[in-house]
PDB file of N, CA and C in Angstrom:
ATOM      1  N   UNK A   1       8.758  21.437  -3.118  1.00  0.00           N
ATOM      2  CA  UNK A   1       8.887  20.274  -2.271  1.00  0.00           C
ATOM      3  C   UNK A   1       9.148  19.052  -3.152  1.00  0.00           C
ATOM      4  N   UNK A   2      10.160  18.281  -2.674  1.00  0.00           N
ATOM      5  CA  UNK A   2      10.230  16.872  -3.501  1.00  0.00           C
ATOM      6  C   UNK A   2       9.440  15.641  -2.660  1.00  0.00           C
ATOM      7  N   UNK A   3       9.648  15.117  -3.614  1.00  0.00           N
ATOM      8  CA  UNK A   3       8.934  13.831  -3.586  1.00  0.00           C
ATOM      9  C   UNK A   3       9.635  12.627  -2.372  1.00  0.00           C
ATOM     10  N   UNK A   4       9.256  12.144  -1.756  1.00  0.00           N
ATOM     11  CA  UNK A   4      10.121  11.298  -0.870  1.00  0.00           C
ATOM     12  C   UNK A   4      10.324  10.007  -1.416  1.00  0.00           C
ATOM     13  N   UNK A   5      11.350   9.651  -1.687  1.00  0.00           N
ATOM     14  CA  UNK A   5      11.795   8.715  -2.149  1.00  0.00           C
ATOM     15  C   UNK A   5      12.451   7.272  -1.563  1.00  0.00           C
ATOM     16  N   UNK A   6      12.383   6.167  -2.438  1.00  0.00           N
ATOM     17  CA  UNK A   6      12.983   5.140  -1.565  1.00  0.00           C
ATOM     18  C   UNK A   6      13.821   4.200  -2.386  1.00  0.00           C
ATOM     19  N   UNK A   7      15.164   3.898  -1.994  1.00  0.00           N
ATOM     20  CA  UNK A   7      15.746   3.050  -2.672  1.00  0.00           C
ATOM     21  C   UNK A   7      15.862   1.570  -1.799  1.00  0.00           C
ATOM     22  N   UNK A   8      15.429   0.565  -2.593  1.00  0.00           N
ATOM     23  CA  UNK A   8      15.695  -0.568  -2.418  1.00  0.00           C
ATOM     24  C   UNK A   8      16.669  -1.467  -3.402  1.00  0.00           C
ATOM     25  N   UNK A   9      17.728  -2.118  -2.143  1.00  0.00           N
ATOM     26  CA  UNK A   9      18.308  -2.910  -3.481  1.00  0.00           C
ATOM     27  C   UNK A   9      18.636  -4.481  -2.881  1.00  0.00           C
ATOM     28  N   UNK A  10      19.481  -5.532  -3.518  1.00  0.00           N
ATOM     29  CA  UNK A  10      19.665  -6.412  -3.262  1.00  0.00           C
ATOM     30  C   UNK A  10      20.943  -6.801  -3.452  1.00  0.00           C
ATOM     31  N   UNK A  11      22.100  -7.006  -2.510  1.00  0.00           N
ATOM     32  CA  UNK A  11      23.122  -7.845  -2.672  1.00  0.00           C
ATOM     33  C   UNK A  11      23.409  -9.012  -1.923  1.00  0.00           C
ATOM     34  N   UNK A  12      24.316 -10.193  -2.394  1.00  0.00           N
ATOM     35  CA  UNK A  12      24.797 -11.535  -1.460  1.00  0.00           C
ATOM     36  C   UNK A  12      25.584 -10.489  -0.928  1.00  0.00           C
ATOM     37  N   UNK A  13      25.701 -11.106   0.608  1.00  0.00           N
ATOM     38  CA  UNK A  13      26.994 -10.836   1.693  1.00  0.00           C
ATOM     39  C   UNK A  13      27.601 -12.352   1.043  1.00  0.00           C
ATOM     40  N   UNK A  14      29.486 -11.266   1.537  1.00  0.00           N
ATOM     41  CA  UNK A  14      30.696 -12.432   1.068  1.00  0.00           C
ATOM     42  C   UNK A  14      30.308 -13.582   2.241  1.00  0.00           C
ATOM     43  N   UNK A  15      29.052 -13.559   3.208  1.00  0.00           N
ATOM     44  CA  UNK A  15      28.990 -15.041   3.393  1.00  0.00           C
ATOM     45  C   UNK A  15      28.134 -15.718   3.557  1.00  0.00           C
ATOM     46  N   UNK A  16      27.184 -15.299   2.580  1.00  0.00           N
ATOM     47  CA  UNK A  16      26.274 -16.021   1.541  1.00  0.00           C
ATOM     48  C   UNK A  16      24.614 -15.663   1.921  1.00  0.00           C
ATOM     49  N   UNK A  17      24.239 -14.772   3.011  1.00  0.00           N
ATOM     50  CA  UNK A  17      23.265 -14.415   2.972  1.00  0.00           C
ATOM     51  C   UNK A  17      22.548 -13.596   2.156  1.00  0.00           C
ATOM     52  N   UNK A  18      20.963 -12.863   1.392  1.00  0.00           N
ATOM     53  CA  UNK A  18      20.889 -12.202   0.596  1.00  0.00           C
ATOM     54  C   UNK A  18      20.814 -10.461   1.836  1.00  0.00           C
ATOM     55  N   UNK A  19      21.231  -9.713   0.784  1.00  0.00           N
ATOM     56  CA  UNK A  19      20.889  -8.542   2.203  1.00  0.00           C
ATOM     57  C   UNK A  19      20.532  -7.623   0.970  1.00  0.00           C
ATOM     58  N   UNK A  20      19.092  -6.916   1.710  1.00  0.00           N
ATOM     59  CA  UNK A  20      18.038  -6.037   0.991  1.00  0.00           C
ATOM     60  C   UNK A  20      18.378  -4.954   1.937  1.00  0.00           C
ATOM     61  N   UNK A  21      18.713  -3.940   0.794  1.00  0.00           N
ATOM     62  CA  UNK A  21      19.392  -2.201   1.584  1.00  0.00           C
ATOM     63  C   UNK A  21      17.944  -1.266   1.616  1.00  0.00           C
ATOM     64  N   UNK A  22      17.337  -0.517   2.461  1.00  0.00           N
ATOM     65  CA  UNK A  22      16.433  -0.189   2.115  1.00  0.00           C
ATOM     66  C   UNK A  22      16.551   1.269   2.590  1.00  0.00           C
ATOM     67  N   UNK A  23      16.500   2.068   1.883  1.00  0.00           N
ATOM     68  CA  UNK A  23      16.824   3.920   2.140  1.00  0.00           C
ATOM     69  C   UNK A  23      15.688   4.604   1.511  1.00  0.00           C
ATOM     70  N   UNK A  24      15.830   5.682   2.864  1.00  0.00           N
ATOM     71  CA  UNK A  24      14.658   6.552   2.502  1.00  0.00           C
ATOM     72  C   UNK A  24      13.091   6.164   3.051  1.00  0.00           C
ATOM     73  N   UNK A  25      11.900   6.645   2.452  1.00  0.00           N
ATOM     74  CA  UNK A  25      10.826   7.087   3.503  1.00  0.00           C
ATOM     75  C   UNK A  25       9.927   5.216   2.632  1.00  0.00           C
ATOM     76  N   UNK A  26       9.734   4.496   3.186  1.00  0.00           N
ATOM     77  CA  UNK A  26       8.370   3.564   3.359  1.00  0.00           C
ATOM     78  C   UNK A  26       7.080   3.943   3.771  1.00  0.00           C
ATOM     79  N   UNK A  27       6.667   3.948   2.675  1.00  0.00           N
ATOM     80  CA  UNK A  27       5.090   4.310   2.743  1.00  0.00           C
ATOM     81  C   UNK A  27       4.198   3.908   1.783  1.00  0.00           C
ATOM     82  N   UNK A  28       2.957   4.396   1.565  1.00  0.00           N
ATOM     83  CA  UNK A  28       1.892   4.150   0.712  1.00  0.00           C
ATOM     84  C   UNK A  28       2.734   4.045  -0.530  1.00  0.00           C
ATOM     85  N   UNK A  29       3.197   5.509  -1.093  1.00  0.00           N
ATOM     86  CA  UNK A  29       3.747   5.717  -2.295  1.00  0.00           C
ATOM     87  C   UNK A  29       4.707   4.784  -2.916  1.00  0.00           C
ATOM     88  N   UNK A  30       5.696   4.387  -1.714  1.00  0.00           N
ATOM     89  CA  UNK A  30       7.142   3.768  -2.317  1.00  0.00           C
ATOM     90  C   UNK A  30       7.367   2.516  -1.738  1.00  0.00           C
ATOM     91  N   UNK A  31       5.810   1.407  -1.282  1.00  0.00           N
ATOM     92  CA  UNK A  31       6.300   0.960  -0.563  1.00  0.00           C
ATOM     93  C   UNK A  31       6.483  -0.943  -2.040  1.00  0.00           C
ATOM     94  N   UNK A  32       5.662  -0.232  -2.928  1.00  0.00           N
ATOM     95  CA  UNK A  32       5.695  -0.979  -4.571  1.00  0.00           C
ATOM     96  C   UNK A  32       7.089  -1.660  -4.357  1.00  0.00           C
ATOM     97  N   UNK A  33       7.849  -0.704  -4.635  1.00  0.00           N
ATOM     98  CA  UNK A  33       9.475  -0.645  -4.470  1.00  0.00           C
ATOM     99  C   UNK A  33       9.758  -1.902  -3.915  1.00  0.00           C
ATOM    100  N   UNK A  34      10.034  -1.692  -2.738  1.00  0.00           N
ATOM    101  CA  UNK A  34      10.234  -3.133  -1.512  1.00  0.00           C
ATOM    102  C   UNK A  34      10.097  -4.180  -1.857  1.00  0.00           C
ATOM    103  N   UNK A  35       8.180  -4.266  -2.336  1.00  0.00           N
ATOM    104  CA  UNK A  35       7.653  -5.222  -2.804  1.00  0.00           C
ATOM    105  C   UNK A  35       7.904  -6.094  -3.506  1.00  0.00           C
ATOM    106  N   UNK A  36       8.552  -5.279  -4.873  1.00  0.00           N
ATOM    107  CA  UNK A  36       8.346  -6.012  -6.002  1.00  0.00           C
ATOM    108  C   UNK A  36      10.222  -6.404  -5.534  1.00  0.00           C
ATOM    109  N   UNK A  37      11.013  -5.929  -4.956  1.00  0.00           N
ATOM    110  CA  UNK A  37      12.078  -6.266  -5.012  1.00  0.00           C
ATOM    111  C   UNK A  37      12.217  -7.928  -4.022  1.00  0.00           C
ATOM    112  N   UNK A  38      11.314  -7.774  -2.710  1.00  0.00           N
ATOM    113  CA  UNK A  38      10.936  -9.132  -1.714  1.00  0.00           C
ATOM    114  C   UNK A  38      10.217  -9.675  -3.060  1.00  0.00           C
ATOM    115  N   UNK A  39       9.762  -9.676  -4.456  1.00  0.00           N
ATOM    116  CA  UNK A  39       8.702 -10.906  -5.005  1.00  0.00           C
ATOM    117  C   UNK A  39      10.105 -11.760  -5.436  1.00  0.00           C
ATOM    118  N   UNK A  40      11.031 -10.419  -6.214  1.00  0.00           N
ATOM    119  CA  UNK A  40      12.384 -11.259  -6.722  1.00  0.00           C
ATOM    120  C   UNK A  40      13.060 -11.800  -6.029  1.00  0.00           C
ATOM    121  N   UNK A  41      12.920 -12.014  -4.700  1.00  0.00           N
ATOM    122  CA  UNK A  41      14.309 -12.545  -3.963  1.00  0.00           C
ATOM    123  C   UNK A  41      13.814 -13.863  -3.806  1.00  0.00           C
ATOM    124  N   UNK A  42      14.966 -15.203  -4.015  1.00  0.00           N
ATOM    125  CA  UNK A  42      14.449 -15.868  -3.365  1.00  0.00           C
ATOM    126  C   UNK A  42      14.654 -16.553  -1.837  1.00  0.00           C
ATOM    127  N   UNK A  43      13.801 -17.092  -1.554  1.00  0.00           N
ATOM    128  CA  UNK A  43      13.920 -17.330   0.106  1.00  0.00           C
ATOM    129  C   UNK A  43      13.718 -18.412   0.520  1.00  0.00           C
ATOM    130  N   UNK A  44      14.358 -19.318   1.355  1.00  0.00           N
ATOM    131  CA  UNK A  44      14.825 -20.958   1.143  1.00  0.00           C
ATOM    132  C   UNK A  44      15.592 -20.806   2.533  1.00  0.00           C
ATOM    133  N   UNK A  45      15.648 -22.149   2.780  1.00  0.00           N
ATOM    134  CA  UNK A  45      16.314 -22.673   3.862  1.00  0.00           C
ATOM    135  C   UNK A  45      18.225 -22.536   3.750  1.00  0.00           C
ATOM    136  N   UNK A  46      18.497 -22.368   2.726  1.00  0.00           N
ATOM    137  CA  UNK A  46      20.000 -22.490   2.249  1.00  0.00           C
ATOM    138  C   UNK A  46      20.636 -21.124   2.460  1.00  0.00           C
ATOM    139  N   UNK A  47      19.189 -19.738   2.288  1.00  0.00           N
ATOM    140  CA  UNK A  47      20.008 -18.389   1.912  1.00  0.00           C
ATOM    141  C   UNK A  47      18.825 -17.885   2.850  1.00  0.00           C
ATOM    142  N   UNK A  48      19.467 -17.483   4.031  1.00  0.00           N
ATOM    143  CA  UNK A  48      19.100 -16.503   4.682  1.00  0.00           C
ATOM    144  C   UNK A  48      18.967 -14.811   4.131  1.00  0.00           C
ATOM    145  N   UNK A  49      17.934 -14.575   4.625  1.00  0.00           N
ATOM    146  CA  UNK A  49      17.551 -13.129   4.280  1.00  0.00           C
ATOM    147  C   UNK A  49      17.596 -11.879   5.223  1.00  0.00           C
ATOM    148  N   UNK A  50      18.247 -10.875   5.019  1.00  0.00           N
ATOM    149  CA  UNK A  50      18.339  -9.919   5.977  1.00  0.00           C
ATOM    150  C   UNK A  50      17.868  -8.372   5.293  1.00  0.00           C
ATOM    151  N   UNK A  51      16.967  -8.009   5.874  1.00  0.00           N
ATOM    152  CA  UNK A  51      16.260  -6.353   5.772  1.00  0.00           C
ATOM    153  C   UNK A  51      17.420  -5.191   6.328  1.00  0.00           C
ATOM    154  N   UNK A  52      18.257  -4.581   5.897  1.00  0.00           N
ATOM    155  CA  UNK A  52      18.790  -3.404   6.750  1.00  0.00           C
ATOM    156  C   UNK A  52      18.180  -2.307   6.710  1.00  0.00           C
ATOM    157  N   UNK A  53      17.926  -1.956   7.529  1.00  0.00           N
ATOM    158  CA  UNK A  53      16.826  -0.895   7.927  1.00  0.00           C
ATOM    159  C   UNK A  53      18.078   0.081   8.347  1.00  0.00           C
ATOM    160  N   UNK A  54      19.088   0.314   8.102  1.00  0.00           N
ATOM    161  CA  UNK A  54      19.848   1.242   8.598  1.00  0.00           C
ATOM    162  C   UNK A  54      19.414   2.507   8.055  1.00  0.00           C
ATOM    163  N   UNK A  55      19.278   2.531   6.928  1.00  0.00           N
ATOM    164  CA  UNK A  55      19.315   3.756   6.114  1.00  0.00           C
ATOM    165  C   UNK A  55      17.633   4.451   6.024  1.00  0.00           C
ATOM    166  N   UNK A  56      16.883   4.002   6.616  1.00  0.00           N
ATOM    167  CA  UNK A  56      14.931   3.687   6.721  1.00  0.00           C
ATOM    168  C   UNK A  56      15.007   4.935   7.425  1.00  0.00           C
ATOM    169  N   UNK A  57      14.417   6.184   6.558  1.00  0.00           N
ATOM    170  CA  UNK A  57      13.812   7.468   7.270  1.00  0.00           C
ATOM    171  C   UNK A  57      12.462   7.374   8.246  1.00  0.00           C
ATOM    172  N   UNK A  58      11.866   6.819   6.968  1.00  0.00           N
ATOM    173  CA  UNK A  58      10.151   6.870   7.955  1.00  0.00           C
ATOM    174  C   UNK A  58       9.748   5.546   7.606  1.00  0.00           C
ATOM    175  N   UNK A  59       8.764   4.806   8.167  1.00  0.00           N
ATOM    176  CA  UNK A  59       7.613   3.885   8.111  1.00  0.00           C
ATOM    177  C   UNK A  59       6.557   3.649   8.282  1.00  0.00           C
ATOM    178  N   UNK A  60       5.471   3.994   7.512  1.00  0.00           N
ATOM    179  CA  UNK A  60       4.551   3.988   7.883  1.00  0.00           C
ATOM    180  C   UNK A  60       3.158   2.497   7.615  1.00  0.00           C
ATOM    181  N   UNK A  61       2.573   2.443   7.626  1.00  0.00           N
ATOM    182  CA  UNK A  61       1.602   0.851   8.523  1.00  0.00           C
ATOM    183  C   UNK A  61       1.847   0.099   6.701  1.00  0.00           C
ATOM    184  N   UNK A  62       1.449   0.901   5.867  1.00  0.00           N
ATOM    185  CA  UNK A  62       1.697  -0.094   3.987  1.00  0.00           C
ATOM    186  C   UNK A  62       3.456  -0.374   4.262  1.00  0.00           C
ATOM    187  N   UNK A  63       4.362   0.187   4.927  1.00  0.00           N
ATOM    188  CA  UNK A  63       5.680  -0.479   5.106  1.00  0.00           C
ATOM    189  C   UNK A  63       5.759  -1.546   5.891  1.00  0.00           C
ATOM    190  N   UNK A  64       5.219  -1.356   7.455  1.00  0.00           N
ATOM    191  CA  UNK A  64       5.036  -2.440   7.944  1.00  0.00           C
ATOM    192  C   UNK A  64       4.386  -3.573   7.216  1.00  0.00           C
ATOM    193  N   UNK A  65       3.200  -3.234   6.407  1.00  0.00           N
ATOM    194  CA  UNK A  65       2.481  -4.779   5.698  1.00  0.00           C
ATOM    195  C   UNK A  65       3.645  -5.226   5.029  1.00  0.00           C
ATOM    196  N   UNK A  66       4.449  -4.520   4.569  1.00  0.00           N
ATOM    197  CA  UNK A  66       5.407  -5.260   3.488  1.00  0.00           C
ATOM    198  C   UNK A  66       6.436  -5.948   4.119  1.00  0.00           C
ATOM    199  N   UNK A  67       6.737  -5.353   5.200  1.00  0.00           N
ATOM    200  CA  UNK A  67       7.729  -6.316   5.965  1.00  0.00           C
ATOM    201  C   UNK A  67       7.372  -7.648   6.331  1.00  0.00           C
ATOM    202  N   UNK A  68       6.301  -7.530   7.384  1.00  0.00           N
ATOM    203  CA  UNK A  68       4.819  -9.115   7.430  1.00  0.00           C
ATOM    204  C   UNK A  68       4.620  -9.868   6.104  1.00  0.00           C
ATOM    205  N   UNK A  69       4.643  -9.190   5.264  1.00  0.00           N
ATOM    206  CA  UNK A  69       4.733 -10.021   4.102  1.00  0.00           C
ATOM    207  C   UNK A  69       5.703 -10.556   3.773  1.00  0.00           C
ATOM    208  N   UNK A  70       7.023 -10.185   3.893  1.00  0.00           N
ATOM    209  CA  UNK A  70       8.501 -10.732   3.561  1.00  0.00           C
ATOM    210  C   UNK A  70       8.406 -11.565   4.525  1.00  0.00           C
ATOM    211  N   UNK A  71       8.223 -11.551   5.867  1.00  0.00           N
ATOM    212  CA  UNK A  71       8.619 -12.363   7.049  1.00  0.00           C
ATOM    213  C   UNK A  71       7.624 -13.649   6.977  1.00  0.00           C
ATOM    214  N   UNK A  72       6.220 -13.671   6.360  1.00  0.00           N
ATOM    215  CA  UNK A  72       5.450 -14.272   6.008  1.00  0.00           C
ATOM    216  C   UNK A  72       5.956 -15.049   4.791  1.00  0.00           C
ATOM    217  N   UNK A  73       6.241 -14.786   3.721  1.00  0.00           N
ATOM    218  CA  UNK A  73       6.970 -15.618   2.827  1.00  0.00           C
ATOM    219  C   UNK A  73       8.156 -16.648   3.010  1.00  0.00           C
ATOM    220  N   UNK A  74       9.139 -15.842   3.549  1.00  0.00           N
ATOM    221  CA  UNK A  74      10.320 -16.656   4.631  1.00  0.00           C
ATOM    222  C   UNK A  74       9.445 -17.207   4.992  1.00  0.00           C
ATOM    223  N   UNK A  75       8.903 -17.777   6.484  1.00  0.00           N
ATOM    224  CA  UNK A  75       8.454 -18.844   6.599  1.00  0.00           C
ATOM    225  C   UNK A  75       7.707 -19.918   5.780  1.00  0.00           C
ATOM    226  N   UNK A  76       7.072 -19.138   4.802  1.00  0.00           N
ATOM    227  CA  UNK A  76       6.178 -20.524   3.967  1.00  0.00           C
ATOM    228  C   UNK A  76       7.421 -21.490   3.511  1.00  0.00           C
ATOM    229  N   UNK A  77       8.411 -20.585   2.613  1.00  0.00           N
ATOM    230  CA  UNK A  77       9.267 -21.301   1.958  1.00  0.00           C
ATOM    231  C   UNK A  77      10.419 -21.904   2.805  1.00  0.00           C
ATOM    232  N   UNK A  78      10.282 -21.258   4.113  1.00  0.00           N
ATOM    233  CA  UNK A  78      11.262 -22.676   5.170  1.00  0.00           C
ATOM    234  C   UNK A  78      12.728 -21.792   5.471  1.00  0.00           C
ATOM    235  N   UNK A  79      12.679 -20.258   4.910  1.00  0.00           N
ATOM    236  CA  UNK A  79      13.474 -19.944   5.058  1.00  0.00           C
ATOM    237  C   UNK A  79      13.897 -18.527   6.390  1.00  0.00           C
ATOM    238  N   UNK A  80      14.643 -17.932   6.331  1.00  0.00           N
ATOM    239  CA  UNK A  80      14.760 -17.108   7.815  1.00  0.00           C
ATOM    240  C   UNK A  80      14.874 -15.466   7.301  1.00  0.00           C
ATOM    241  N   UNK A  81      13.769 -14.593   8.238  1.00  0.00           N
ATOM    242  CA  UNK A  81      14.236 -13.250   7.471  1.00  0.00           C
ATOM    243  C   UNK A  81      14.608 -12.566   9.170  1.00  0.00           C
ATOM    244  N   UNK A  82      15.432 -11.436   8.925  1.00  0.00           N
ATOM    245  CA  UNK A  82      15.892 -10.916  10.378  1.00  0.00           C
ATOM    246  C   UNK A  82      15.583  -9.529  10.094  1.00  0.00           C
ATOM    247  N   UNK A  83      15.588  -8.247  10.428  1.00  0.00           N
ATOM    248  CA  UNK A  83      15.502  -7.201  10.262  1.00  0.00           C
ATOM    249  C   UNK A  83      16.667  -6.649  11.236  1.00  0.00           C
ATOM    250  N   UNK A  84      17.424  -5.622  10.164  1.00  0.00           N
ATOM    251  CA  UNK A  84      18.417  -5.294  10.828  1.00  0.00           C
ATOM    252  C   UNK A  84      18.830  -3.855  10.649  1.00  0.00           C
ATOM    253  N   UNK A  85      19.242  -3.331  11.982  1.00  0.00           N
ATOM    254  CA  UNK A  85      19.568  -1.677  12.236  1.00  0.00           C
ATOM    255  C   UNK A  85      18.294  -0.989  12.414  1.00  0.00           C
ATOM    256  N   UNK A  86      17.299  -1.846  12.827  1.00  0.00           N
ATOM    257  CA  UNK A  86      15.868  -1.092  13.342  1.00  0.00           C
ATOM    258  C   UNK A  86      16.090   0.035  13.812  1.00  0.00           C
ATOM    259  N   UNK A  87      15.448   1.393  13.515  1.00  0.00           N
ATOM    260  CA  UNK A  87      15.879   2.526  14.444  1.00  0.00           C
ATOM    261  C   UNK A  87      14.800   2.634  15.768  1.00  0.00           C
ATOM    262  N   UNK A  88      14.938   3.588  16.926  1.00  0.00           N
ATOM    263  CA  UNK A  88      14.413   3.149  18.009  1.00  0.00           C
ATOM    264  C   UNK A  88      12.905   3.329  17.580  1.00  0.00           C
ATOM    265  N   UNK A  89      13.024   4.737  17.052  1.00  0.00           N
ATOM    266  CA  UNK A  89      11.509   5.026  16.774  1.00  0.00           C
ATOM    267  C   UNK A  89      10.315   3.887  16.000  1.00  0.00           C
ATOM    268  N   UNK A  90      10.937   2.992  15.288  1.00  0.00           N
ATOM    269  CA  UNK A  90      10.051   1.991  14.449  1.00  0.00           C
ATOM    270  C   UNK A  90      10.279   0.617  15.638  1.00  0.00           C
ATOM    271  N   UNK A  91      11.069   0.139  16.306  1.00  0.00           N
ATOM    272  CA  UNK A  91      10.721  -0.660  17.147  1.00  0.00           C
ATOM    273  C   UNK A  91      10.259  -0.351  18.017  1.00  0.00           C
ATOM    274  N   UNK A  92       9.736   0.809  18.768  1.00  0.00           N
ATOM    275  CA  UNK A  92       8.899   1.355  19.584  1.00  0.00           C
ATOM    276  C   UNK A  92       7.805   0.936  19.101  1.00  0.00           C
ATOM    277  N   UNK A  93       7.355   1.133  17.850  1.00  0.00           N
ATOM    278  CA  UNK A  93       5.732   0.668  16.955  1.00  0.00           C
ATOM    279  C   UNK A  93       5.832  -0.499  17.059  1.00  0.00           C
ATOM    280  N   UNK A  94       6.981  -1.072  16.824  1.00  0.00           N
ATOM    281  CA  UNK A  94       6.985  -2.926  16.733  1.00  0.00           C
ATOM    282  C   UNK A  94       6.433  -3.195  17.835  1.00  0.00           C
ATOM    283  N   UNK A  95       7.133  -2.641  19.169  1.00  0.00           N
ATOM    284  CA  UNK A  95       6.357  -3.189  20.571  1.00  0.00           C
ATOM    285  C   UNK A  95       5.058  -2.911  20.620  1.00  0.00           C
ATOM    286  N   UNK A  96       5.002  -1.838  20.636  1.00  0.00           N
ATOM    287  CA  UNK A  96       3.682  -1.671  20.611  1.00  0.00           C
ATOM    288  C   UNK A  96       2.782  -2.233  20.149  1.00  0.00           C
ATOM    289  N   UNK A  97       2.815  -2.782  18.366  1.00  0.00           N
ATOM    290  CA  UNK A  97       1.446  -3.612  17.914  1.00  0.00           C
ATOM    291  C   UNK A  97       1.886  -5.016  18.225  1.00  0.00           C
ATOM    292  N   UNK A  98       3.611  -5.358  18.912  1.00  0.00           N
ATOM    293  CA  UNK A  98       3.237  -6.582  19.128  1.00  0.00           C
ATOM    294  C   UNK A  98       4.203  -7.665  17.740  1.00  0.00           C
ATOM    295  N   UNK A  99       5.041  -6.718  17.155  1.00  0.00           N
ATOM    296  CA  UNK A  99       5.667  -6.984  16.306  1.00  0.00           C
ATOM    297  C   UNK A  99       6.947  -7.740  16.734  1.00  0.00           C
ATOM    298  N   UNK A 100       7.315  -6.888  17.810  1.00  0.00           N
ATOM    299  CA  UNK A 100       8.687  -8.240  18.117  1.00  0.00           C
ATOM    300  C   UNK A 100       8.511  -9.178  18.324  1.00  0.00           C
ATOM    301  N   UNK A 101       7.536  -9.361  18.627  1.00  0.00           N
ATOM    302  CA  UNK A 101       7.398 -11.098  18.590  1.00  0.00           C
ATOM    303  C   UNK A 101       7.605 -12.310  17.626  1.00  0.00           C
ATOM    304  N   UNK A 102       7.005 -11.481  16.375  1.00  0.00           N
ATOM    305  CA  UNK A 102       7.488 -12.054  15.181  1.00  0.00           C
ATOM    306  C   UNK A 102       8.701 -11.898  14.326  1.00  0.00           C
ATOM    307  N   UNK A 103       8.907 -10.539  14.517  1.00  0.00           N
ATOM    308  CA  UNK A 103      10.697 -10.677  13.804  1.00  0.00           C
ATOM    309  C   UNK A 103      11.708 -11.204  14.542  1.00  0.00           C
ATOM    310  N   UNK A 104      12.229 -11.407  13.878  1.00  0.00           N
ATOM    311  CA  UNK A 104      14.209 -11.268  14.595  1.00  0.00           C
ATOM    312  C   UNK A 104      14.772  -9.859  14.089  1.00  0.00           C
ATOM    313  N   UNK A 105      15.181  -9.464  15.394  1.00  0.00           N
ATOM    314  CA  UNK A 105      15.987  -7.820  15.239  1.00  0.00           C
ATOM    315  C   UNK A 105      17.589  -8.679  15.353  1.00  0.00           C
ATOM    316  N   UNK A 106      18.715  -7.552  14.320  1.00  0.00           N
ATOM    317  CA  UNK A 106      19.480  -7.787  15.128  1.00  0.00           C
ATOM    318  C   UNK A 106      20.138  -6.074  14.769  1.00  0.00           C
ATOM    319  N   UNK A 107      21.339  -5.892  15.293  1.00  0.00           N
ATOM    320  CA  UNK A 107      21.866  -4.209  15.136  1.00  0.00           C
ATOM    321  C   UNK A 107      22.606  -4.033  14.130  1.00  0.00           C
ATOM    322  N   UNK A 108      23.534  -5.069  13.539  1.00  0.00           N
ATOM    323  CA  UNK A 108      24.216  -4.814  12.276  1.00  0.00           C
ATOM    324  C   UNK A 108      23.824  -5.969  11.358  1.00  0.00           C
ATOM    325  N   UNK A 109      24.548  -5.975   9.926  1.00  0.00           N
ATOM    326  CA  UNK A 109      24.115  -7.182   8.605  1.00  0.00           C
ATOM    327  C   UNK A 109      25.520  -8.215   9.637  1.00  0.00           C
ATOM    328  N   UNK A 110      26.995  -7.626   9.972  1.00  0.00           N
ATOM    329  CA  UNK A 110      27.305  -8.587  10.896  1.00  0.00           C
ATOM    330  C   UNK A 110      26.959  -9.418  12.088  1.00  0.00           C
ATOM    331  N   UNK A 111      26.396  -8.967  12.756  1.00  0.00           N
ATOM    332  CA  UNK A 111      25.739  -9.447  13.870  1.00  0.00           C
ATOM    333  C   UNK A 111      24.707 -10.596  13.659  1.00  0.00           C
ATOM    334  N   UNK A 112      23.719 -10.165  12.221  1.00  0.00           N
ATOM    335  CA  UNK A 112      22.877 -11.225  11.919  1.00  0.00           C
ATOM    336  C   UNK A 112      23.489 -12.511  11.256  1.00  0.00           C
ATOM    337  N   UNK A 113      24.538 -12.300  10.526  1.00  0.00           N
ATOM    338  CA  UNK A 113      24.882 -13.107  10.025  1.00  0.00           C
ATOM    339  C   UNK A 113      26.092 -13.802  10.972  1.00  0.00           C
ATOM    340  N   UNK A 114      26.822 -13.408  11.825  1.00  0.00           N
ATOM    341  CA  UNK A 114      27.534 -14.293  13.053  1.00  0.00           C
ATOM    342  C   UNK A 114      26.088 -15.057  13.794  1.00  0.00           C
ATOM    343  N   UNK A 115      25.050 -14.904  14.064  1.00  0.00           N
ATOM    344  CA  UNK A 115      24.132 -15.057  14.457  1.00  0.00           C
ATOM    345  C   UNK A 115      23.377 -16.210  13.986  1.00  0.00           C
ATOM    346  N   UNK A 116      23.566 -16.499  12.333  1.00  0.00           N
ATOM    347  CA  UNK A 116      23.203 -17.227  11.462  1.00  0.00           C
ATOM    348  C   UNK A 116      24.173 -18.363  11.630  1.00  0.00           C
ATOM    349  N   UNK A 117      25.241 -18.147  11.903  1.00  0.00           N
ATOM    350  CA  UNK A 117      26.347 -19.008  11.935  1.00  0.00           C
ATOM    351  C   UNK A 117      26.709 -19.634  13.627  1.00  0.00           C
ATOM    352  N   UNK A 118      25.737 -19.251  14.747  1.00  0.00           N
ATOM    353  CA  UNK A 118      26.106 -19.442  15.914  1.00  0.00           C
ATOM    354  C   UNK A 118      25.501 -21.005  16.286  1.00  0.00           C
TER     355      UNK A 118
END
């Protein structure tokens, strides 16, 4: 059996938001990863931030803290985080504890960022 793994990374979109790719399973084990990649980003009123969750196998509650924590930082520093390509199964949990309330979903990194620009 292997190990479940998670890649996180960080690129600018060509129109100027930061967008964090996040693949594979969020959890206890890999959720460091995320972490330390949301300590490097920075987050400001100028550069919007977007989570794609497209590629997100599993999530479990140490993934969710890390997201609350990104979305929690964005606001201190004045800036905007969205989560994007939620799959149904993890916004089902969002409703449930009560989470949509605090993010912004949107379905693609386009959508958020026409969105950013509306």
């Amino acid at each position: 059996m292997t190990d479940p793994t998670l890649t996180a990374t960080r690129h600018t979109h060509s129109r100027g938001a930061t967008v964090l790719a996040v693949a594979g399973e969020l959890d206890h084990h890999t959720a460091p990863e995320l972490s330390r990649l949301i300590q490097d980003t920075s987050f400001g009123p100028e550069v919007p931030v977007l989570i794609d969750l497209s590629e997100l196998t599993y999530c479990d509650s140490t993934g969710i803290t890390v997201l609350i924590g990104a979305d929690r930082r964005a606001r201190q520093d004045g800036g905007s985080l969205s989560l994007v390509a939620v799959n149904p199964d993890l916004m089902h949990v969002f409703r449930i504890i009560g989470l949509d309330q605090l993010f912004t979903f949107q379905p693609t990194v386009e959508d958020a960022i026409d969105a950013l620009h509306a």
